[in-house]
N, C-alpha and C. Protein backbone atom coordinates (compact mmCIF):
# COMPACT_ATOMS: atom_id res chain seq x y z
N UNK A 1 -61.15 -6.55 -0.95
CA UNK A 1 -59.96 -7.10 -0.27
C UNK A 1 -59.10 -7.84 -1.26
N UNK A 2 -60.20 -8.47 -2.05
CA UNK A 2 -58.97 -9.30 -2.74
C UNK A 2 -58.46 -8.19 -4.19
N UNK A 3 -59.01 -7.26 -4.46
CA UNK A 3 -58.37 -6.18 -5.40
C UNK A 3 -57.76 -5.56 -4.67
N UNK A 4 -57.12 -5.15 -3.55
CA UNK A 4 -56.16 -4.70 -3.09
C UNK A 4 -55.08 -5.79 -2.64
N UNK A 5 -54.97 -6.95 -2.78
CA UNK A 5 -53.95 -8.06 -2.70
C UNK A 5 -53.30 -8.06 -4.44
N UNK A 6 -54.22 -8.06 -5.27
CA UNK A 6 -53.93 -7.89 -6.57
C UNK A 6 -53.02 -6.94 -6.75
N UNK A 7 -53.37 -5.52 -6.32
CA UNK A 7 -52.44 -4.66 -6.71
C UNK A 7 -51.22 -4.70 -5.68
N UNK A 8 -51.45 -4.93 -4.91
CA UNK A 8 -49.89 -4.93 -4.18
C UNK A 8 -49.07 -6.13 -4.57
N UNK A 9 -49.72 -7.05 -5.05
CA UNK A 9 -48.56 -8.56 -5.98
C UNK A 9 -48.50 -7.90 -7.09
N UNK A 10 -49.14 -7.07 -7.66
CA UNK A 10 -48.53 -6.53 -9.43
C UNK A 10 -47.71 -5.56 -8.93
N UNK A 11 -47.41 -5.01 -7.80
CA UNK A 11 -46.51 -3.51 -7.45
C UNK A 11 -45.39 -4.28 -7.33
N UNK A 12 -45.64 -5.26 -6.51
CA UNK A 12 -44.12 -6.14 -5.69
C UNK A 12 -43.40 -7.31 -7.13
N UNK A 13 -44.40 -7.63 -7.66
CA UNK A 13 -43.68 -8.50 -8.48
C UNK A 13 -42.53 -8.21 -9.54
N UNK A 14 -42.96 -7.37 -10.27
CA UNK A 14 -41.91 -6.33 -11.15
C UNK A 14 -40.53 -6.42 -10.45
N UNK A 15 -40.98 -5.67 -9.52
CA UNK A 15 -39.73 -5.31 -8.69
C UNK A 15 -38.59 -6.49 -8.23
N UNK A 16 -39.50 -7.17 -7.79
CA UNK A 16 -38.81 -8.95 -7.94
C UNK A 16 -37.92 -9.06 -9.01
N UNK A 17 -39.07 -9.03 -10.06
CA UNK A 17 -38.38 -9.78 -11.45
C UNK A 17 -36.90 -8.58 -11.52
N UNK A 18 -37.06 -7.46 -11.44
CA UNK A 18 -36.18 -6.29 -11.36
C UNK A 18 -35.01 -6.80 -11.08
N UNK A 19 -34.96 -7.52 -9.68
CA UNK A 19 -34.08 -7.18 -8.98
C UNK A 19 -33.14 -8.64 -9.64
N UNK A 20 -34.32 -9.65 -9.97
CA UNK A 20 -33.68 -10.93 -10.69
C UNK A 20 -32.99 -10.99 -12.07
N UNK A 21 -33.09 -10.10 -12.67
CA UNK A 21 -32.92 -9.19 -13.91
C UNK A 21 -31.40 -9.10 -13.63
N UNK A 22 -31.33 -8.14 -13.01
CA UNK A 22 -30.35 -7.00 -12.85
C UNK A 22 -29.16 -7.97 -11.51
N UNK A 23 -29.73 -8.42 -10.77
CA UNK A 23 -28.86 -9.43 -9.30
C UNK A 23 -27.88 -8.18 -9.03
N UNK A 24 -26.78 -9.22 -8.63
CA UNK A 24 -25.65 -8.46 -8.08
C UNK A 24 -24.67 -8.53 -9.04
N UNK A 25 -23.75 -7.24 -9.09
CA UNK A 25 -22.92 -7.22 -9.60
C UNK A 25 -21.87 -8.46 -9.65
N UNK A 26 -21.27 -8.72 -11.02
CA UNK A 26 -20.05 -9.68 -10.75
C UNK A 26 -19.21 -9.49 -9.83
N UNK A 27 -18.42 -9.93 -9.12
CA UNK A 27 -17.25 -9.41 -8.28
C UNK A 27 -16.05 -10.69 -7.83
N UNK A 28 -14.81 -10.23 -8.34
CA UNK A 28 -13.69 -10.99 -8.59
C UNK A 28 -12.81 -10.72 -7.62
N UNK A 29 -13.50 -9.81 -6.53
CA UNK A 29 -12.89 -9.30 -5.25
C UNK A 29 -12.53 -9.82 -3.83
N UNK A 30 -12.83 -11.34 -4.06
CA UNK A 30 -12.80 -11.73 -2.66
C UNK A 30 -11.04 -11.66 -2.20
N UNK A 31 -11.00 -11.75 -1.16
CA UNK A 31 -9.72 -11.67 -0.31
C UNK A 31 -9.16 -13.03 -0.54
N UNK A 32 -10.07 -13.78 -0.49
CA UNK A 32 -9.70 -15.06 -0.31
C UNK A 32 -8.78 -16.22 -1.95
N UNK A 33 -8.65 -15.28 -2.60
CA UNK A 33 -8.39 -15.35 -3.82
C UNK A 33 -6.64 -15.49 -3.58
N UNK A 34 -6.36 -16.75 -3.94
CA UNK A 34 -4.80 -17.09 -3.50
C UNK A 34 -3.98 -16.36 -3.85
N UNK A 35 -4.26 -15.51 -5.22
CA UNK A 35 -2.82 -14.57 -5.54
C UNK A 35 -2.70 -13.35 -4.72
N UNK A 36 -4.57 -12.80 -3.85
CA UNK A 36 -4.23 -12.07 -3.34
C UNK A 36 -3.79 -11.92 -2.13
N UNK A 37 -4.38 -13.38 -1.59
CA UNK A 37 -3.66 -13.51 -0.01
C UNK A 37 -2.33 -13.59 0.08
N UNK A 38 -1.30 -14.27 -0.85
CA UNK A 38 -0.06 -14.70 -0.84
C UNK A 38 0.66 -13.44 -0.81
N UNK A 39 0.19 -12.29 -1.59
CA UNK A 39 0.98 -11.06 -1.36
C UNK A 39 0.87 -10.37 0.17
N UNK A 40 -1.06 -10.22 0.80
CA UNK A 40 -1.07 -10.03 2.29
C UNK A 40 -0.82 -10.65 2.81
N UNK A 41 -0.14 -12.11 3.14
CA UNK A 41 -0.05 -12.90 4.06
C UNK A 41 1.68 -12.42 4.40
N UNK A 42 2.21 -11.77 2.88
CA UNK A 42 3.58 -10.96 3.55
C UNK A 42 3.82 -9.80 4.56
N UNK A 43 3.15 -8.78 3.40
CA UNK A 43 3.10 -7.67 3.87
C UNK A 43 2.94 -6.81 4.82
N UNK A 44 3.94 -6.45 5.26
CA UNK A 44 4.11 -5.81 6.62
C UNK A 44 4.85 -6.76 8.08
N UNK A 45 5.12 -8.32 7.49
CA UNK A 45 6.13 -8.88 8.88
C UNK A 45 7.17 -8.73 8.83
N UNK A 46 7.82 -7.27 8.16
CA UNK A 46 8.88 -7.21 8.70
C UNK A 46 9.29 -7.26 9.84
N UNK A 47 10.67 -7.73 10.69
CA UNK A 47 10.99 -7.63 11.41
C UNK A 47 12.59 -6.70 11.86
N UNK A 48 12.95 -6.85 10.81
CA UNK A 48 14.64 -6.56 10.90
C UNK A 48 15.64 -7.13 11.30
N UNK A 49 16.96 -6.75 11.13
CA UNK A 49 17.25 -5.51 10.96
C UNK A 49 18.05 -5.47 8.94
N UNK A 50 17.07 -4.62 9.00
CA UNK A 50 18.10 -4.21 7.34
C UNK A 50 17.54 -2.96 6.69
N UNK A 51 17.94 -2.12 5.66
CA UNK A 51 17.68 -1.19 5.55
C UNK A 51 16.99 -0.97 3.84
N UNK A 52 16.06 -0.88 3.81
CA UNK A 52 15.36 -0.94 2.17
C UNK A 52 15.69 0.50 1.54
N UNK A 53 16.72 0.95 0.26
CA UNK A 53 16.08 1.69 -0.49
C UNK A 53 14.85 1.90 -1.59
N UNK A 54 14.46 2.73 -1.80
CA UNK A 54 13.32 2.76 -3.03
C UNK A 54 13.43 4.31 -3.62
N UNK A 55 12.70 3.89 -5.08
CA UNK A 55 12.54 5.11 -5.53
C UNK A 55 10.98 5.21 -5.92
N UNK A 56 10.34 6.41 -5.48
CA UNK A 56 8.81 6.71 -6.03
C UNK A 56 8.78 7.68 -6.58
N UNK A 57 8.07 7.38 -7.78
CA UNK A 57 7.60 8.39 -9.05
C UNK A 57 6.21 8.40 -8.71
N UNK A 58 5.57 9.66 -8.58
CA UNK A 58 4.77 10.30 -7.92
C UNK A 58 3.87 10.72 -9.80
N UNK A 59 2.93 10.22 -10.04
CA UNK A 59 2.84 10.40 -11.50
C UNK A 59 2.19 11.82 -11.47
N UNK A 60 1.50 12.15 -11.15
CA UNK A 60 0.54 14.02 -10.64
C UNK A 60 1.81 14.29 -10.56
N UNK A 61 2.79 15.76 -11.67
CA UNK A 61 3.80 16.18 -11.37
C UNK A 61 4.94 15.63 -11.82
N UNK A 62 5.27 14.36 -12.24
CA UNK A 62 6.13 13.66 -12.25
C UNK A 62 7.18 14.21 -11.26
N UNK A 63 6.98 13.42 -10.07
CA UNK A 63 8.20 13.77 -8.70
C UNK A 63 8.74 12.31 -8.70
N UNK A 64 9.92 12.54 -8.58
CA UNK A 64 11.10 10.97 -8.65
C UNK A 64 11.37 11.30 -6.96
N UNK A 65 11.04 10.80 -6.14
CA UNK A 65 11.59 10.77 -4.79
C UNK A 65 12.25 9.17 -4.18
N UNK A 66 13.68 9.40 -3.90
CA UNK A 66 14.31 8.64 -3.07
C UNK A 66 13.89 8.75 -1.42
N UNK A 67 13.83 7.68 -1.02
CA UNK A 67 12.72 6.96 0.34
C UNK A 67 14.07 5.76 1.09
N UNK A 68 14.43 5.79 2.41
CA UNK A 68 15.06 5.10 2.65
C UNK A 68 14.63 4.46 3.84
N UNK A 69 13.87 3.72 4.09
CA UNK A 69 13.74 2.73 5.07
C UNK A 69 14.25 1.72 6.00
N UNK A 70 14.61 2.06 7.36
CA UNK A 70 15.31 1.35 7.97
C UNK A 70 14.68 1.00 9.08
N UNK A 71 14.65 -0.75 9.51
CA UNK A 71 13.98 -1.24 10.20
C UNK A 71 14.95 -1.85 10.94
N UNK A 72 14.94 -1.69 12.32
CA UNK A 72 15.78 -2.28 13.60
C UNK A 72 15.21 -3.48 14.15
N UNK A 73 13.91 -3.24 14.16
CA UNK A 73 13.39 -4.36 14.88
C UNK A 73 12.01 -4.01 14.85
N UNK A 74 10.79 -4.50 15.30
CA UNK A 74 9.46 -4.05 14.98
C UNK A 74 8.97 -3.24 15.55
N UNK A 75 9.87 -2.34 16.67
CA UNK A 75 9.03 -1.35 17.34
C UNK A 75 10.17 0.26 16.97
N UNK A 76 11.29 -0.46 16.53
CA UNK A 76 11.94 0.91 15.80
C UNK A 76 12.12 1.02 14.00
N UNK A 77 11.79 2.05 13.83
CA UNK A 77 11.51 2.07 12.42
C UNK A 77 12.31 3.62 12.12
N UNK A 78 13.03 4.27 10.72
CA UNK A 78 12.59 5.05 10.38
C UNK A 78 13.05 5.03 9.11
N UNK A 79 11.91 6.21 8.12
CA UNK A 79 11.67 6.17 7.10
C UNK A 79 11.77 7.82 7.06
N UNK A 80 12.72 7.90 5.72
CA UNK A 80 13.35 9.46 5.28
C UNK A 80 13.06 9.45 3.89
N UNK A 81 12.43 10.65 3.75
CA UNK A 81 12.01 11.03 2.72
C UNK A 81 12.48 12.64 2.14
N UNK A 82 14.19 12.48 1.84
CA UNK A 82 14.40 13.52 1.45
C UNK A 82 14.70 14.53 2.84
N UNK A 83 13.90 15.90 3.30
CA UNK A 83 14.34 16.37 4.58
C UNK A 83 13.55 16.15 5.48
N UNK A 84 12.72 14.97 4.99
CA UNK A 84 11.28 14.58 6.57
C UNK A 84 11.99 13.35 6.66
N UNK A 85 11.61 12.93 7.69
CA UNK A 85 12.07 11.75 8.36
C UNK A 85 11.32 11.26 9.76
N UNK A 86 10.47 9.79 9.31
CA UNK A 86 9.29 10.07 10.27
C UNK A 86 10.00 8.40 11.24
N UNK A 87 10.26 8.56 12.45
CA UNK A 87 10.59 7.74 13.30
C UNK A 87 9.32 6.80 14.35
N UNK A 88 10.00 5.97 14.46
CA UNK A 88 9.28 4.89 15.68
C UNK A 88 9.91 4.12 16.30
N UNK A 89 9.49 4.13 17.86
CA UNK A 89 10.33 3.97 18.46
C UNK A 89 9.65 3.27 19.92
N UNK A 90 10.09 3.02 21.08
CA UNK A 90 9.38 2.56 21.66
C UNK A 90 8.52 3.24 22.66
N UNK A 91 9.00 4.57 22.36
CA UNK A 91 8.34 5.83 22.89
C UNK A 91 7.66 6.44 22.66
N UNK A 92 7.57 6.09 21.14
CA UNK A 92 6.10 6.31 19.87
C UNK A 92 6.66 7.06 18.99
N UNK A 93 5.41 8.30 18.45
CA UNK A 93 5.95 8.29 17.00
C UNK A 93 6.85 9.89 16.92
N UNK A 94 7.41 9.68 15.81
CA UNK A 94 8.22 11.25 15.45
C UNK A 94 8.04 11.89 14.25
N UNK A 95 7.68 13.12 13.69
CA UNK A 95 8.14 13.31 12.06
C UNK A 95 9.22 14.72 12.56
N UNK A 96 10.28 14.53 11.63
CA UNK A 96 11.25 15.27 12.12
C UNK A 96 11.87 15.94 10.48
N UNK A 97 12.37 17.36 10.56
CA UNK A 97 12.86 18.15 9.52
C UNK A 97 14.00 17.87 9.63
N UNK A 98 15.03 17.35 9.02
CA UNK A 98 16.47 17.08 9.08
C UNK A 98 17.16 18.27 8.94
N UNK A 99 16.98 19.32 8.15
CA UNK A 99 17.80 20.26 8.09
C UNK A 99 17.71 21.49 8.93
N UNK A 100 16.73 21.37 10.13
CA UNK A 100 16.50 22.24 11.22
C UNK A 100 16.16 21.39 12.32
N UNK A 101 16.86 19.82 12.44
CA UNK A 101 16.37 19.41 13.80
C UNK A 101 14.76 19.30 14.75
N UNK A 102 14.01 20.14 13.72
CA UNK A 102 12.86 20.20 14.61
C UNK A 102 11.72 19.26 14.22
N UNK A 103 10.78 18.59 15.41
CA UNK A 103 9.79 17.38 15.43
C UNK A 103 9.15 17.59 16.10
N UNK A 104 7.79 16.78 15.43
CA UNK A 104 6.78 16.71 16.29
C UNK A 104 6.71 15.41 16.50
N UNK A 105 5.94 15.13 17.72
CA UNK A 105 5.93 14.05 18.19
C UNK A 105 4.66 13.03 17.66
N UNK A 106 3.93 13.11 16.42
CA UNK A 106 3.11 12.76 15.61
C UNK A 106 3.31 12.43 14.41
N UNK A 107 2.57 11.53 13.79
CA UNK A 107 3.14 11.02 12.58
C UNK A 107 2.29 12.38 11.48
N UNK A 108 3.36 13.20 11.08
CA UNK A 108 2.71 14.19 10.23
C UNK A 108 3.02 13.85 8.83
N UNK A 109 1.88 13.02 8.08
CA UNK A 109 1.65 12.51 7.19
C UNK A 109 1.52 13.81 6.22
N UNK A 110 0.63 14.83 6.25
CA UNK A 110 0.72 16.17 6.24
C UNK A 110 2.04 16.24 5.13
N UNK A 111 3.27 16.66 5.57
CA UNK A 111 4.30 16.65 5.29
C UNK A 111 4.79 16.30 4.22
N UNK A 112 4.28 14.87 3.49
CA UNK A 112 4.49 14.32 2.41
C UNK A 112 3.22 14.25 1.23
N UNK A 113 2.59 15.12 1.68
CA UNK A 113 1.32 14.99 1.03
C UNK A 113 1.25 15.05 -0.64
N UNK A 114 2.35 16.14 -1.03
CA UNK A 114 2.48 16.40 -2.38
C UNK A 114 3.11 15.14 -3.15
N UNK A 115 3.64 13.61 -2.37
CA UNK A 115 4.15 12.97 -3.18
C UNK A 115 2.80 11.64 -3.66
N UNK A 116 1.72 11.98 -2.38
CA UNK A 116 0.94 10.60 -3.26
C UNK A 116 1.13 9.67 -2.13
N UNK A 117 1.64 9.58 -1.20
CA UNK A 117 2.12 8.56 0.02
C UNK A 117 2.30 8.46 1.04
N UNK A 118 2.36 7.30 1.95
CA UNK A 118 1.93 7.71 3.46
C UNK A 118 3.42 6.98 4.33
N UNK A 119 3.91 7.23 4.90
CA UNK A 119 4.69 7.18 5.94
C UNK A 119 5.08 5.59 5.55
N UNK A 120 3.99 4.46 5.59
CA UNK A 120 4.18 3.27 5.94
C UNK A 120 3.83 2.82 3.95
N UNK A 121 3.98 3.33 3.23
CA UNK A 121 3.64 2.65 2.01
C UNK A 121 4.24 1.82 1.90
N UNK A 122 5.48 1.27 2.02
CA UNK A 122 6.21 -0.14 1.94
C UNK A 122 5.54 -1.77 2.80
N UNK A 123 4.03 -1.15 3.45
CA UNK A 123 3.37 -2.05 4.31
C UNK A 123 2.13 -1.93 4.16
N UNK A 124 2.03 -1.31 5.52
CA UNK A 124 -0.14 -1.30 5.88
C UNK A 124 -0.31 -0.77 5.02
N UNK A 125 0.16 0.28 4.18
CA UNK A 125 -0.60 0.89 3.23
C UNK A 125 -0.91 0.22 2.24
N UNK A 126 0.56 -0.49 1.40
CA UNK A 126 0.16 -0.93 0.23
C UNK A 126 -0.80 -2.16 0.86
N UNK A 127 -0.88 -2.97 1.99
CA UNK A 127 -1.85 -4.04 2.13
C UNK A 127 -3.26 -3.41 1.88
N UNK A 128 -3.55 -2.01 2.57
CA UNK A 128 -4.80 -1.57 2.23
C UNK A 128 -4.78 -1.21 1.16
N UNK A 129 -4.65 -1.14 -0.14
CA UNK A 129 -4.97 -0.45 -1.32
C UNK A 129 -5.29 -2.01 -1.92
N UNK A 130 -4.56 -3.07 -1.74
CA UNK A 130 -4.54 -3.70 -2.22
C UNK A 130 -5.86 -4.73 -1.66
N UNK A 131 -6.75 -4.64 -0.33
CA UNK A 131 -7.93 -4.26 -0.08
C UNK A 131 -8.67 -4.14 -0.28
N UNK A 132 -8.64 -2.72 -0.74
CA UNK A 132 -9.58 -2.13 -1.60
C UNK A 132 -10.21 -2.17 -2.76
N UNK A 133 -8.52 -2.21 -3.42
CA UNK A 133 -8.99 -2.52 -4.91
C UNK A 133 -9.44 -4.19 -4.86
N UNK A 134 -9.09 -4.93 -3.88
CA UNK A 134 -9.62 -6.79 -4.48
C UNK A 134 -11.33 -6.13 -4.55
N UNK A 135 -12.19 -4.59 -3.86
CA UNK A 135 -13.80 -4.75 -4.04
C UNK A 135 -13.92 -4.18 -5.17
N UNK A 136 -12.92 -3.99 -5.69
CA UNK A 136 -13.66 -3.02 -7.30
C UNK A 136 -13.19 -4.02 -8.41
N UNK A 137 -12.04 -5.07 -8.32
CA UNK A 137 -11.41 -5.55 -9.50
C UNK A 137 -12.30 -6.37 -10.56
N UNK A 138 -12.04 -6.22 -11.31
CA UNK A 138 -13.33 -7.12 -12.78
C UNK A 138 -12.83 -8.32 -13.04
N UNK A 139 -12.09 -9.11 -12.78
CA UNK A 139 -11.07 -10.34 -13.52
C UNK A 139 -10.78 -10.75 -12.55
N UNK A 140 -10.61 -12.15 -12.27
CA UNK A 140 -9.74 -13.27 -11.55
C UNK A 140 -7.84 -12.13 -11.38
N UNK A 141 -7.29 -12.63 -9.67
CA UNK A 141 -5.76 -11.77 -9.86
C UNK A 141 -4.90 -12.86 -10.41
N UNK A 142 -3.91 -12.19 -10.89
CA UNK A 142 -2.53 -13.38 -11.76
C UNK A 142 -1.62 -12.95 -10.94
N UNK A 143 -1.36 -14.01 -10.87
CA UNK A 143 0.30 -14.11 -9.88
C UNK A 143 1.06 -14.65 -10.90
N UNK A 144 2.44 -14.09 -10.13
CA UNK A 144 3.93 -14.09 -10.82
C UNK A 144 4.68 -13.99 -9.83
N UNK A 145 6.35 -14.30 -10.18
CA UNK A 145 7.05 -14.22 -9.38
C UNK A 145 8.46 -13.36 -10.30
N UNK A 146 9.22 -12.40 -9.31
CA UNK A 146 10.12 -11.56 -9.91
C UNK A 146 11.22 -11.25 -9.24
N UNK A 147 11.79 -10.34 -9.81
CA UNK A 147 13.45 -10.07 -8.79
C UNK A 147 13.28 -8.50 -8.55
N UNK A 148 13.76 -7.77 -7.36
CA UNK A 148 13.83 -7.09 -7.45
C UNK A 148 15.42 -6.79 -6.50
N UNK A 149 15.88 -5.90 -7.10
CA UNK A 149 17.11 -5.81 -5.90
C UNK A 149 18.03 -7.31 -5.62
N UNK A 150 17.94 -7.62 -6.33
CA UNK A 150 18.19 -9.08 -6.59
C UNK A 150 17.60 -10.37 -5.50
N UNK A 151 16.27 -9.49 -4.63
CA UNK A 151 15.59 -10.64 -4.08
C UNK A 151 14.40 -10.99 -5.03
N UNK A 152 14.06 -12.23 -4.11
CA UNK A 152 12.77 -12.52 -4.99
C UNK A 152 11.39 -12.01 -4.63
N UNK A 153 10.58 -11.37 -5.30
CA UNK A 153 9.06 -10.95 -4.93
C UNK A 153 8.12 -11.87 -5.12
N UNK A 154 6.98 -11.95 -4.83
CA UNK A 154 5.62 -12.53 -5.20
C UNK A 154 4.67 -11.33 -5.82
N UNK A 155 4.19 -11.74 -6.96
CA UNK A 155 3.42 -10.55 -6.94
C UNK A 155 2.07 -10.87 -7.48
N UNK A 156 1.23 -10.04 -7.57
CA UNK A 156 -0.20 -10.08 -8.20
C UNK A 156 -0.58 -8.90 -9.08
N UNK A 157 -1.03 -9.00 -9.75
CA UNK A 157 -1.74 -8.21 -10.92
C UNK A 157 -3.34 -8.35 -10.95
N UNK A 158 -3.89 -6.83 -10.80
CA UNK A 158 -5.31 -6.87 -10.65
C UNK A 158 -6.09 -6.43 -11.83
N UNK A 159 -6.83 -6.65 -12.15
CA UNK A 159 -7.32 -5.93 -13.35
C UNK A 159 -8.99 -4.64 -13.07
N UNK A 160 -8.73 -4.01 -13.72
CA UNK A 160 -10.13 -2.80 -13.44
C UNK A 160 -10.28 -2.84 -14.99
N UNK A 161 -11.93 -2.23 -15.30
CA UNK A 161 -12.47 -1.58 -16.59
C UNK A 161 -11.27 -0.57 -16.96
N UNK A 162 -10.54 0.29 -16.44
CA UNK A 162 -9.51 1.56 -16.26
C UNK A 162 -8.23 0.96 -16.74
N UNK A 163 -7.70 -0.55 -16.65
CA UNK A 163 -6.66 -0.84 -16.48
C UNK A 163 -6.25 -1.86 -15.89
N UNK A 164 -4.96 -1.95 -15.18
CA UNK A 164 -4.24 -2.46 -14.37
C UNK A 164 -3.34 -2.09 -13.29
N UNK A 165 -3.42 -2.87 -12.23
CA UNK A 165 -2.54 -2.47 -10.82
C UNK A 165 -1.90 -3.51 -10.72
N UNK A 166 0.06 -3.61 -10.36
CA UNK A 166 -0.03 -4.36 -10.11
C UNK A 166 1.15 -3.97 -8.52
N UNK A 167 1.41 -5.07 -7.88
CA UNK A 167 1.90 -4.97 -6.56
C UNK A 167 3.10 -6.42 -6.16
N UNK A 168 3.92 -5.91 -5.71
CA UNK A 168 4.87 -7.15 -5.22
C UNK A 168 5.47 -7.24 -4.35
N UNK A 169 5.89 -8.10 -3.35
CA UNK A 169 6.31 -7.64 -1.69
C UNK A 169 7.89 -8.60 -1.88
N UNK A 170 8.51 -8.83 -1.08
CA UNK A 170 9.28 -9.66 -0.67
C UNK A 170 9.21 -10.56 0.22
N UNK A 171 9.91 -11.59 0.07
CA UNK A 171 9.97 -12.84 1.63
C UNK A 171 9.86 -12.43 2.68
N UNK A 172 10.48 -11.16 2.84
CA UNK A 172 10.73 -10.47 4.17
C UNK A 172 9.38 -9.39 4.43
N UNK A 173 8.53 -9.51 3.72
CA UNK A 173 7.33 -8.79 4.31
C UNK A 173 7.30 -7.27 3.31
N UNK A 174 8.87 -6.77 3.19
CA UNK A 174 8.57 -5.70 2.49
C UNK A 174 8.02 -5.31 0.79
N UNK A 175 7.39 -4.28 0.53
CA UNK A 175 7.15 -3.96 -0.57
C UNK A 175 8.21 -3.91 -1.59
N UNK A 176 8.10 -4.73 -2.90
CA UNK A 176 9.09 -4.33 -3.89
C UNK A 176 8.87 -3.52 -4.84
N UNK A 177 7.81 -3.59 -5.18
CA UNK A 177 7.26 -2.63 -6.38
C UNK A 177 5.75 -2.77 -6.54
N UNK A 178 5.47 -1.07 -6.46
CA UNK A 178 3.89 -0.90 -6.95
C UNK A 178 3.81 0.06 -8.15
N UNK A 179 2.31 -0.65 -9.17
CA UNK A 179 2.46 0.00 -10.13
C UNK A 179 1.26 0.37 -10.47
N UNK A 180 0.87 1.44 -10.49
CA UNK A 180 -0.57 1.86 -9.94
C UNK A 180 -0.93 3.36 -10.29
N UNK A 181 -2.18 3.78 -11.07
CA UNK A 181 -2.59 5.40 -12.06
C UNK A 181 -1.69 6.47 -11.40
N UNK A 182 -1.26 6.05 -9.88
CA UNK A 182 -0.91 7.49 -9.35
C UNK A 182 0.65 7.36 -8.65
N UNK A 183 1.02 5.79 -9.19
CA UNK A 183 2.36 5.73 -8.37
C UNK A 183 3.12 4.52 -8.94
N UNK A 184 4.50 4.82 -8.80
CA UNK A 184 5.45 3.45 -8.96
C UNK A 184 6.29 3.50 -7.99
N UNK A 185 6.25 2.35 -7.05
CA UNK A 185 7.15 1.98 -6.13
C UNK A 185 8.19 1.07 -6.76
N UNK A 186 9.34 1.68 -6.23
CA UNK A 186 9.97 0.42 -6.93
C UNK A 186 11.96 0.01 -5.55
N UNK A 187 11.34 -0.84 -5.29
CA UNK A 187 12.85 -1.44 -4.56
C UNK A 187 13.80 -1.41 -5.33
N UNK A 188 15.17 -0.50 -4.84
CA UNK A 188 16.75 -0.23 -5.43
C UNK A 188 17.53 -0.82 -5.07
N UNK A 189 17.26 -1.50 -3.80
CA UNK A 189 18.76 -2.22 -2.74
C UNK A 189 18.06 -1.87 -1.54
N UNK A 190 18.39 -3.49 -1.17
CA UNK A 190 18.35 -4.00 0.34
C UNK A 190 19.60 -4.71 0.84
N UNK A 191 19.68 -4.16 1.81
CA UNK A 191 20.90 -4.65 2.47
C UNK A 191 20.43 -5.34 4.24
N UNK A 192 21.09 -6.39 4.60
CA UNK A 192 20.82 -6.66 6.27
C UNK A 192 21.29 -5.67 7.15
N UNK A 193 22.27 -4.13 7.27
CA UNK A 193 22.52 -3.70 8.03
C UNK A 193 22.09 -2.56 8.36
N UNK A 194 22.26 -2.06 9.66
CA UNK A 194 21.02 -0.60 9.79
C UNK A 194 22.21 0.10 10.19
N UNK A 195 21.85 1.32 9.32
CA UNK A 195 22.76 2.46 9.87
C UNK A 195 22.30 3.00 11.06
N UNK A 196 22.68 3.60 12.02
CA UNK A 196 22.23 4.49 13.32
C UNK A 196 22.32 5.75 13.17
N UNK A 197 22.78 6.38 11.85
CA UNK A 197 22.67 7.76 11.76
C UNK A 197 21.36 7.94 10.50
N UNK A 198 20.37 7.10 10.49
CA UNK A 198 19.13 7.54 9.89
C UNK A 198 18.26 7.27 11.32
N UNK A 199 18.74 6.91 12.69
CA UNK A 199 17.89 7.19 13.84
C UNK A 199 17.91 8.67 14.29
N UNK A 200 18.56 9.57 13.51
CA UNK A 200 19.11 10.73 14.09
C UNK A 200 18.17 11.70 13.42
N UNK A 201 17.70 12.81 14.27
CA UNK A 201 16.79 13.68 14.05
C UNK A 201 17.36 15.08 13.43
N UNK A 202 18.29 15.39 12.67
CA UNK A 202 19.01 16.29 11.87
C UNK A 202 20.31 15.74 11.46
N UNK A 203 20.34 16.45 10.08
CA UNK A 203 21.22 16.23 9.27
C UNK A 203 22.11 17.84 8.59
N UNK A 204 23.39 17.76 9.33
CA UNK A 204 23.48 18.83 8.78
C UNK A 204 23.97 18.96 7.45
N UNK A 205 23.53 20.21 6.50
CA UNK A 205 23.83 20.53 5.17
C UNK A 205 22.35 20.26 4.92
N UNK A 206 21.39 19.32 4.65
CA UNK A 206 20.38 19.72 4.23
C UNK A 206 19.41 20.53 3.89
């Protein structure tokens, strides 16, 4: 009895010391990390009304796509991307072809797939990447502050073994610039007024 207590404390102990050895990985990822909350504590309250341009360079391909975002208020939205144009409304959602009028009544993310980006990247999205990456980052984040469009951003800079990401929103909740292996967002002009012909589901000449 007591040589079988022996060998199961010499099996288990190793493994102990193993695990005391080796612990847990470092991790510089918490949420709670002020440069990274100050950027989510923006992101995404927009409310409106004003209309954001941007330009995204899509690095796979090098694609330069102009993105125009116009926010009415928090339950109407739409965002054109060239001849898609994906709406919200209080009736729900739309993705619509401008140069043939025709939509589905779903957000067909689908659609934009070749650029690297999702419908809402100026928001939930970039908040989730930025998420994500706080569980992989190696380094404490650095905050800064910048202009874009001649507003002011907050931003943070993350660091990886790979590199660097970095991300910046505005006062107003929206994204100013992301800079990141597979993408650059970058804010061109914001203005307070919403046009009503980017609520419109075709465009002719396109």
């Amino acid at each position: 009895m007591r040589l079988s207590r022996f060998f199961a404390v010499a099996v288990v102990a190793p493994l102990v010391f193993s695990g005391c050895i080796t612990g847990k990985r470092p991790s510089f990822g918490s949420q709670s990390d002020p440069a990274i909350a100050a950027v989510l504590s923006k992101l995404d309250t927009s409310i409106g009304p004003f209309t954001a341009s941007y330009s995204i360079l899509t690095r796979l391909g090098n694609i330069t796509t102009p993105v125009t975002v116009a926010i009415q208020n928090p339950t109407e939205r739409s965002i054109t991307f060239n001849d898609i144009r994906f709406l919200q409304s209080t009736a729900g959602y739309s993705t619509c072809t401008l140069s043939n009028g025709s939509c589905s009544l779903v957000v067909d993310e689908a659609s934009i797939s070749n650029l690297a980006v999702t419908h809402d990247f100026y928001g939930a999205s970039a908040a989730a990447r930025i998420r994500q990456d706080a569980t992989t980052m190696v380094g404490p984040a650095i905050t800064s502050s910048e202009t874009y469009a001649g507003q002011n951003a907050t931003c943070v800079q993350l660091s990886f073994t790979s590199g660097t990401k970095k991300y910046c929103v505005l006062d107003n909740g929206m994204l100013a610039y992301q800079d990141t292996p597979d993408l650059q967002i970058t804010l061109t002009k914001l203005t307070d007024a919403v046009d009503t012909k980017l609520f419109e589901t075709s465009v002719a000449g396109l």
